[in-house]
C-alpha atoms as a PDB file:
ATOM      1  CA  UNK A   1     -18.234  19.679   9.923  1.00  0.00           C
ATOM      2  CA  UNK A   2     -14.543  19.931   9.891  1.00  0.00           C
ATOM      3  CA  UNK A   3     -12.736  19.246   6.267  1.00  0.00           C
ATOM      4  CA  UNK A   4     -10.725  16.303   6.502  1.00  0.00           C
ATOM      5  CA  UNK A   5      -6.295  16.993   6.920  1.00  0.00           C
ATOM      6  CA  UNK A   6      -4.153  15.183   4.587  1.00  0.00           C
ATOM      7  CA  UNK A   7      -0.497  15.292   4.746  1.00  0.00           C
ATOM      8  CA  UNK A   8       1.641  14.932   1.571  1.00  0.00           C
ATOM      9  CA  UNK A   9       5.427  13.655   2.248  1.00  0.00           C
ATOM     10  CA  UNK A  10       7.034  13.655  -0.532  1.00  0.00           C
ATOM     11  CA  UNK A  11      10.801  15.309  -1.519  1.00  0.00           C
ATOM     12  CA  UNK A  12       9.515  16.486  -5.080  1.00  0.00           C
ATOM     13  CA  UNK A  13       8.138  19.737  -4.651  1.00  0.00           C
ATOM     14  CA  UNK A  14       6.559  19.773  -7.844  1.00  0.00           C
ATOM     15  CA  UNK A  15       4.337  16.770  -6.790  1.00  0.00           C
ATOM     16  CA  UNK A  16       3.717  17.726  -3.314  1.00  0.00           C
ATOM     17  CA  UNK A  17       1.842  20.774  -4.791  1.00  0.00           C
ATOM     18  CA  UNK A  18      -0.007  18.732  -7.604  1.00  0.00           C
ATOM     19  CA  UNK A  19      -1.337  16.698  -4.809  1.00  0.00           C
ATOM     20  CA  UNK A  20      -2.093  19.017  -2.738  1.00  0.00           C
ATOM     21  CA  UNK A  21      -4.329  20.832  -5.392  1.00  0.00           C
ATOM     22  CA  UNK A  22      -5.881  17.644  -6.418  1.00  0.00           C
ATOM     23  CA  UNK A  23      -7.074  17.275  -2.626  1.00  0.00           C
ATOM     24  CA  UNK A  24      -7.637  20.804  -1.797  1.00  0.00           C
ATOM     25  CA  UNK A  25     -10.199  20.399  -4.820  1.00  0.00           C
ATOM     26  CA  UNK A  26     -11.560  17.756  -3.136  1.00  0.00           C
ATOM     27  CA  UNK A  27     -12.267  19.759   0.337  1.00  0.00           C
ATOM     28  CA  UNK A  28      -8.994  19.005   2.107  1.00  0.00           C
ATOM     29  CA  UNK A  29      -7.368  20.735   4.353  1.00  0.00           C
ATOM     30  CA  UNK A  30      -3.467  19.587   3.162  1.00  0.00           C
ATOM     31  CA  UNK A  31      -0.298  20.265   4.620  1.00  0.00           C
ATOM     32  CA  UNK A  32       2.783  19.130   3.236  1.00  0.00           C
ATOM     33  CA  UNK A  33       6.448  18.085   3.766  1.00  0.00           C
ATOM     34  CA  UNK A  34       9.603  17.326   1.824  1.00  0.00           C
ATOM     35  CA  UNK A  35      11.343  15.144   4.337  1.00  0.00           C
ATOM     36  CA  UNK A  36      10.439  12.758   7.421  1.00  0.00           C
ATOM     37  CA  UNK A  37      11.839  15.820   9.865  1.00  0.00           C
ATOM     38  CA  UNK A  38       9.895  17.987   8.681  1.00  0.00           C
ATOM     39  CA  UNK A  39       6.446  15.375   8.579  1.00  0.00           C
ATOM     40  CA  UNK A  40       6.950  15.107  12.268  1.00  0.00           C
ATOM     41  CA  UNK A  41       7.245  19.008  13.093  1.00  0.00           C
ATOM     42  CA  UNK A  42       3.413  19.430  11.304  1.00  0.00           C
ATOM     43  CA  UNK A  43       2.332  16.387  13.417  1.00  0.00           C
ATOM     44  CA  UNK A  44       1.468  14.368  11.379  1.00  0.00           C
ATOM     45  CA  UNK A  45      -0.232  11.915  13.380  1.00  0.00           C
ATOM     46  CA  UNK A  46      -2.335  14.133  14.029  1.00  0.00           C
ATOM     47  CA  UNK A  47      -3.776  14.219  10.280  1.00  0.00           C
ATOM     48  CA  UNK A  48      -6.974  12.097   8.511  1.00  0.00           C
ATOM     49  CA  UNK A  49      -4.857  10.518   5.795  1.00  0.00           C
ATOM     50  CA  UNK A  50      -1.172  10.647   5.407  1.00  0.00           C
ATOM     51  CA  UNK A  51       0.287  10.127   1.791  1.00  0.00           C
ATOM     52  CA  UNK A  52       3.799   9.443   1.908  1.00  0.00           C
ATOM     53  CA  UNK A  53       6.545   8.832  -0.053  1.00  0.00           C
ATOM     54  CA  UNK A  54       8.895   5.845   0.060  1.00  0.00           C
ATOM     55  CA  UNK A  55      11.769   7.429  -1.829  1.00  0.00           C
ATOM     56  CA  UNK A  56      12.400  10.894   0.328  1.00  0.00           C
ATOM     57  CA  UNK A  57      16.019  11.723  -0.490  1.00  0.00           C
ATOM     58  CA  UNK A  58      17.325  11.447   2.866  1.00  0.00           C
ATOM     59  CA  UNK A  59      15.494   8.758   5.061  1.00  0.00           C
ATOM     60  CA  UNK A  60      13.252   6.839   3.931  1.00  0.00           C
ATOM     61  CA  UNK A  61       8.717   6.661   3.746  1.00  0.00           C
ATOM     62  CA  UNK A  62       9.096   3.558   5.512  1.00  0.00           C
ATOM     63  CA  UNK A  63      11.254   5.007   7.931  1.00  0.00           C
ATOM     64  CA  UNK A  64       8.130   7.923   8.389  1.00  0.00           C
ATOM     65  CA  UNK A  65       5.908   4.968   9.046  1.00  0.00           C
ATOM     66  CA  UNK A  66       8.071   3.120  11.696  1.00  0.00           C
ATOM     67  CA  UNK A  67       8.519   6.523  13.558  1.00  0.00           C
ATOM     68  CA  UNK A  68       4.640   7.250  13.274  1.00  0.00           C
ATOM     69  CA  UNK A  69       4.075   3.376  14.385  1.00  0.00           C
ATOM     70  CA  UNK A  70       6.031   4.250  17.615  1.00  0.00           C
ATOM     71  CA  UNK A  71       4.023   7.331  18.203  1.00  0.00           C
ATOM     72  CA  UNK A  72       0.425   5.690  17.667  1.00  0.00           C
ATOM     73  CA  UNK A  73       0.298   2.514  16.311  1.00  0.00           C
ATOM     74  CA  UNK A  74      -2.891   3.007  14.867  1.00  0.00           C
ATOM     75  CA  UNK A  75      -2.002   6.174  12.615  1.00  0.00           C
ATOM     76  CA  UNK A  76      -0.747   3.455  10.035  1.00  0.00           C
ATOM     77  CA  UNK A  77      -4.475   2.177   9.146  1.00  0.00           C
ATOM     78  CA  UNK A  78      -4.559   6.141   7.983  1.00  0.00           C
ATOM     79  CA  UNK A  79      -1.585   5.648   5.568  1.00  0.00           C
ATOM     80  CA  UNK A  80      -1.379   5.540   1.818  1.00  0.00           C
ATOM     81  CA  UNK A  81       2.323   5.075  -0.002  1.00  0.00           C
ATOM     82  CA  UNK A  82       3.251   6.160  -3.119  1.00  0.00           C
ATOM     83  CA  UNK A  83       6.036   4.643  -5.182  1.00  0.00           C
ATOM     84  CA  UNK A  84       7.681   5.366  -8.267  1.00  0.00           C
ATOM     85  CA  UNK A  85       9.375   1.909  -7.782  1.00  0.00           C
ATOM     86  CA  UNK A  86       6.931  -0.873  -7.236  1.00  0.00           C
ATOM     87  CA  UNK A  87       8.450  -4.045  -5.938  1.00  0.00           C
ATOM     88  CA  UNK A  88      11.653  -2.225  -5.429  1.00  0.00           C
ATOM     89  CA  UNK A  89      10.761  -0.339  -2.796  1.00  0.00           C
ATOM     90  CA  UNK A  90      10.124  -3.003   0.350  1.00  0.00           C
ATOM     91  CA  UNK A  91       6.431  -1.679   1.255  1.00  0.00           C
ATOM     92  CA  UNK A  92       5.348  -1.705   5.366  1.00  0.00           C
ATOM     93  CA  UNK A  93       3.231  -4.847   5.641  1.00  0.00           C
ATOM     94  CA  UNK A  94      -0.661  -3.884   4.988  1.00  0.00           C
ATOM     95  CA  UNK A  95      -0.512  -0.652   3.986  1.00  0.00           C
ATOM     96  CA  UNK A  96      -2.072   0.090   0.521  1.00  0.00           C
ATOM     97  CA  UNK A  97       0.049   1.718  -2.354  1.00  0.00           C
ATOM     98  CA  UNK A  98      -0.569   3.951  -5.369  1.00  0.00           C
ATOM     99  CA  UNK A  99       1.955   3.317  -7.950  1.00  0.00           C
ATOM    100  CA  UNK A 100       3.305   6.412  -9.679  1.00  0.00           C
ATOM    101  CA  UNK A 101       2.112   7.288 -12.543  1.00  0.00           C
ATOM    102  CA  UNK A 102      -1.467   8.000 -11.310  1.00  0.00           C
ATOM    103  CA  UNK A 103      -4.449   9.895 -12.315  1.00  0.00           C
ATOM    104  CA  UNK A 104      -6.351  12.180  -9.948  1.00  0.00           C
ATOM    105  CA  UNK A 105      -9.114   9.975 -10.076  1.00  0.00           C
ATOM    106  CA  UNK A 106      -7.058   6.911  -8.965  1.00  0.00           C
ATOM    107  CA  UNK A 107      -5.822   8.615  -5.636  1.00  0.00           C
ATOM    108  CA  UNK A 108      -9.147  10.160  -4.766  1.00  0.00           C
ATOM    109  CA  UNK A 109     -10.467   6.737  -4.686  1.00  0.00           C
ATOM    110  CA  UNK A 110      -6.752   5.219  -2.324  1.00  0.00           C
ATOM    111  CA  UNK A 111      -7.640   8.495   0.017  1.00  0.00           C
ATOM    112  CA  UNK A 112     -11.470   7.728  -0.029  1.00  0.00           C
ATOM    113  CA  UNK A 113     -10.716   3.730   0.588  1.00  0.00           C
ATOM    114  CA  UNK A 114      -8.360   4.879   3.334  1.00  0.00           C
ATOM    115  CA  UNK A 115     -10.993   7.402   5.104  1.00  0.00           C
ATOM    116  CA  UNK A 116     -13.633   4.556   4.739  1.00  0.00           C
ATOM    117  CA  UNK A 117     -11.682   2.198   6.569  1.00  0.00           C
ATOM    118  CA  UNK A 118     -10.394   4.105   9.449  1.00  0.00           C
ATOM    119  CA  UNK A 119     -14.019   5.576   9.683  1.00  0.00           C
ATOM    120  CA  UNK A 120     -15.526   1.994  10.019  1.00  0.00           C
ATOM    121  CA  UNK A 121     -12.688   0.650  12.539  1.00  0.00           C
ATOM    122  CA  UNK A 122     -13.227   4.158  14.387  1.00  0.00           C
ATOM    123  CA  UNK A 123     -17.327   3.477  14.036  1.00  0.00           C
ATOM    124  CA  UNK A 124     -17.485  -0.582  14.425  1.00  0.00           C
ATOM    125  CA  UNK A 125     -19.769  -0.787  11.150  1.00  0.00           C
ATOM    126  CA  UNK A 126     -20.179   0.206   7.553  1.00  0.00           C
ATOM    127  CA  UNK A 127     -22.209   3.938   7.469  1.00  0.00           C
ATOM    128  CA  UNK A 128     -24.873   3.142   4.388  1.00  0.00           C
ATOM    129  CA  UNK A 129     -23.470   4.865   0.946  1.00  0.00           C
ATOM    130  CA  UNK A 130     -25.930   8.263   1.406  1.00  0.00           C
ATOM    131  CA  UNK A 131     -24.087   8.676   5.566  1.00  0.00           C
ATOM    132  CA  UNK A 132     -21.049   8.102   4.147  1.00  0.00           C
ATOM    133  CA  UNK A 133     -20.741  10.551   1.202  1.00  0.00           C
ATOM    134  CA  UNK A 134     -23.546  12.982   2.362  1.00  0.00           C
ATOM    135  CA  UNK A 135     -20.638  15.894   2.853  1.00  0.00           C
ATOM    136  CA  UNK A 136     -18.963  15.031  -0.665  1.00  0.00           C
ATOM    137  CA  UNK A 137     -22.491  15.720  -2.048  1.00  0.00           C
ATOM    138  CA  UNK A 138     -22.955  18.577  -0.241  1.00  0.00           C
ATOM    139  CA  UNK A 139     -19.348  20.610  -1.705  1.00  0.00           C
ATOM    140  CA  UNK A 140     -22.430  20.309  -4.893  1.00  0.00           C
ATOM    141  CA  UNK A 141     -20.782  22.131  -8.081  1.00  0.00           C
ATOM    142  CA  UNK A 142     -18.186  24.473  -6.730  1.00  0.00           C
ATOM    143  CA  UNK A 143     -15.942  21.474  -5.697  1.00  0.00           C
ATOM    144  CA  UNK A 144     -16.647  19.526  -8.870  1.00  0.00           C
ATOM    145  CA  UNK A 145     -15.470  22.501 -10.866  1.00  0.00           C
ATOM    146  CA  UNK A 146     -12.743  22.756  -8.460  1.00  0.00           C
ATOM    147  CA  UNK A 147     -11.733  18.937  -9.477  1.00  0.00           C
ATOM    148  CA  UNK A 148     -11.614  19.615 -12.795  1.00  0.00           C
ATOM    149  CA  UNK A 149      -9.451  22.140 -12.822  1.00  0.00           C
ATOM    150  CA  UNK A 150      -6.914  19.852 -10.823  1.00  0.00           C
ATOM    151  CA  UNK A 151      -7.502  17.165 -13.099  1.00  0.00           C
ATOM    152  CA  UNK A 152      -6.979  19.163 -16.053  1.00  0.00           C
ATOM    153  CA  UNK A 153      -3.318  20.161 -14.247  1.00  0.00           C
ATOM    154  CA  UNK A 154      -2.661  16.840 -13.385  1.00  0.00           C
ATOM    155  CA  UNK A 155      -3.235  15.649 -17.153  1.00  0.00           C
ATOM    156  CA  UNK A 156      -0.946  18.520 -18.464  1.00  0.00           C
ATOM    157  CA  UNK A 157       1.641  18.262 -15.951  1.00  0.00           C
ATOM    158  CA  UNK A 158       1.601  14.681 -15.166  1.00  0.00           C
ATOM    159  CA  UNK A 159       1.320  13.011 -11.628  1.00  0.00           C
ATOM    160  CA  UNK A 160       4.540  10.934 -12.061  1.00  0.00           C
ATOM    161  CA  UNK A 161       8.096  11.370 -10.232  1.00  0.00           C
ATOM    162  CA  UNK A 162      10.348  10.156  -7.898  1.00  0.00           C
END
């Protein structure tokens, strides 16, 4: 079985390679861009889960999310935002958000949430909890190690920003 792709979009570089450690630990396959531009060159469409950014420095997450809309209107059910600014930022209707600050553990659980519920509109029906999660078992101890080490950068270093 293929890992899962996530893209991170985010214009703090710092972040973009916290997150992508905390999801490479957790058997991703992550590719990453500071800008919508350059989210578009890597395809991101194309990807399991998209994190991205509302605040990018030049256009906007939202804007990301009306350009992927256009492209596939169904590539925004594999979408989670992150904001810095919640209830500043004006949020794409129905998308779910993870509020910066966050813990490791919080967006495993927004990316896991997102990949359940593109898997059961992709599927038509809820797989039981052992079909679901039988690859996150099988990663066993390697990957768990591999989460704590993320978790123990992400507690130093802080999963916060712009």
């Amino acid at each position: 079985m293929d890992a899962p792709t996530a893209l991170v979009v985010d214009d703090n570089e710092m972040l973009r390679a916290l997150l992508g450690r905390i999801l490479c630990a957790e058997g991703f396959r992550v590719s990453a861009a500071g800008s919508v531009e350059e989210a578009l060159l890597l395809d991101a469409a194309a990807h399991d889960v998209l994190l991205i950014d509302l605040r990018l420095g030049g256009r906007s997450g939202a804007d990301l999310i009306d350009e992927l809309r256009r492209i596939d209107p169904a590539v925004t059910a594999r979408c989670l935002v992150l904001t810095g600014a919640a209830g500043l930022d004006p949020v794409p209707a129905g998308l779910p958000v993870v509020t910066k600050p966050f813990t490791a553990d919080e967006l495993i659980a927004a990316v896991r949430e997102v990949l359940a519920d593109e898997l059961v509109a992709a599927v038509g029906e809820v797989l039981p909890a052992d079909r679901a999660h039988g690859a996150d078992r099988a990663r066993g101890a390697d990957r768990a190690r591999g989460a704590d080490r993320a978790r123990g950068a992400d507690q130093e270093h802080g999963a916060d920003g712009g």
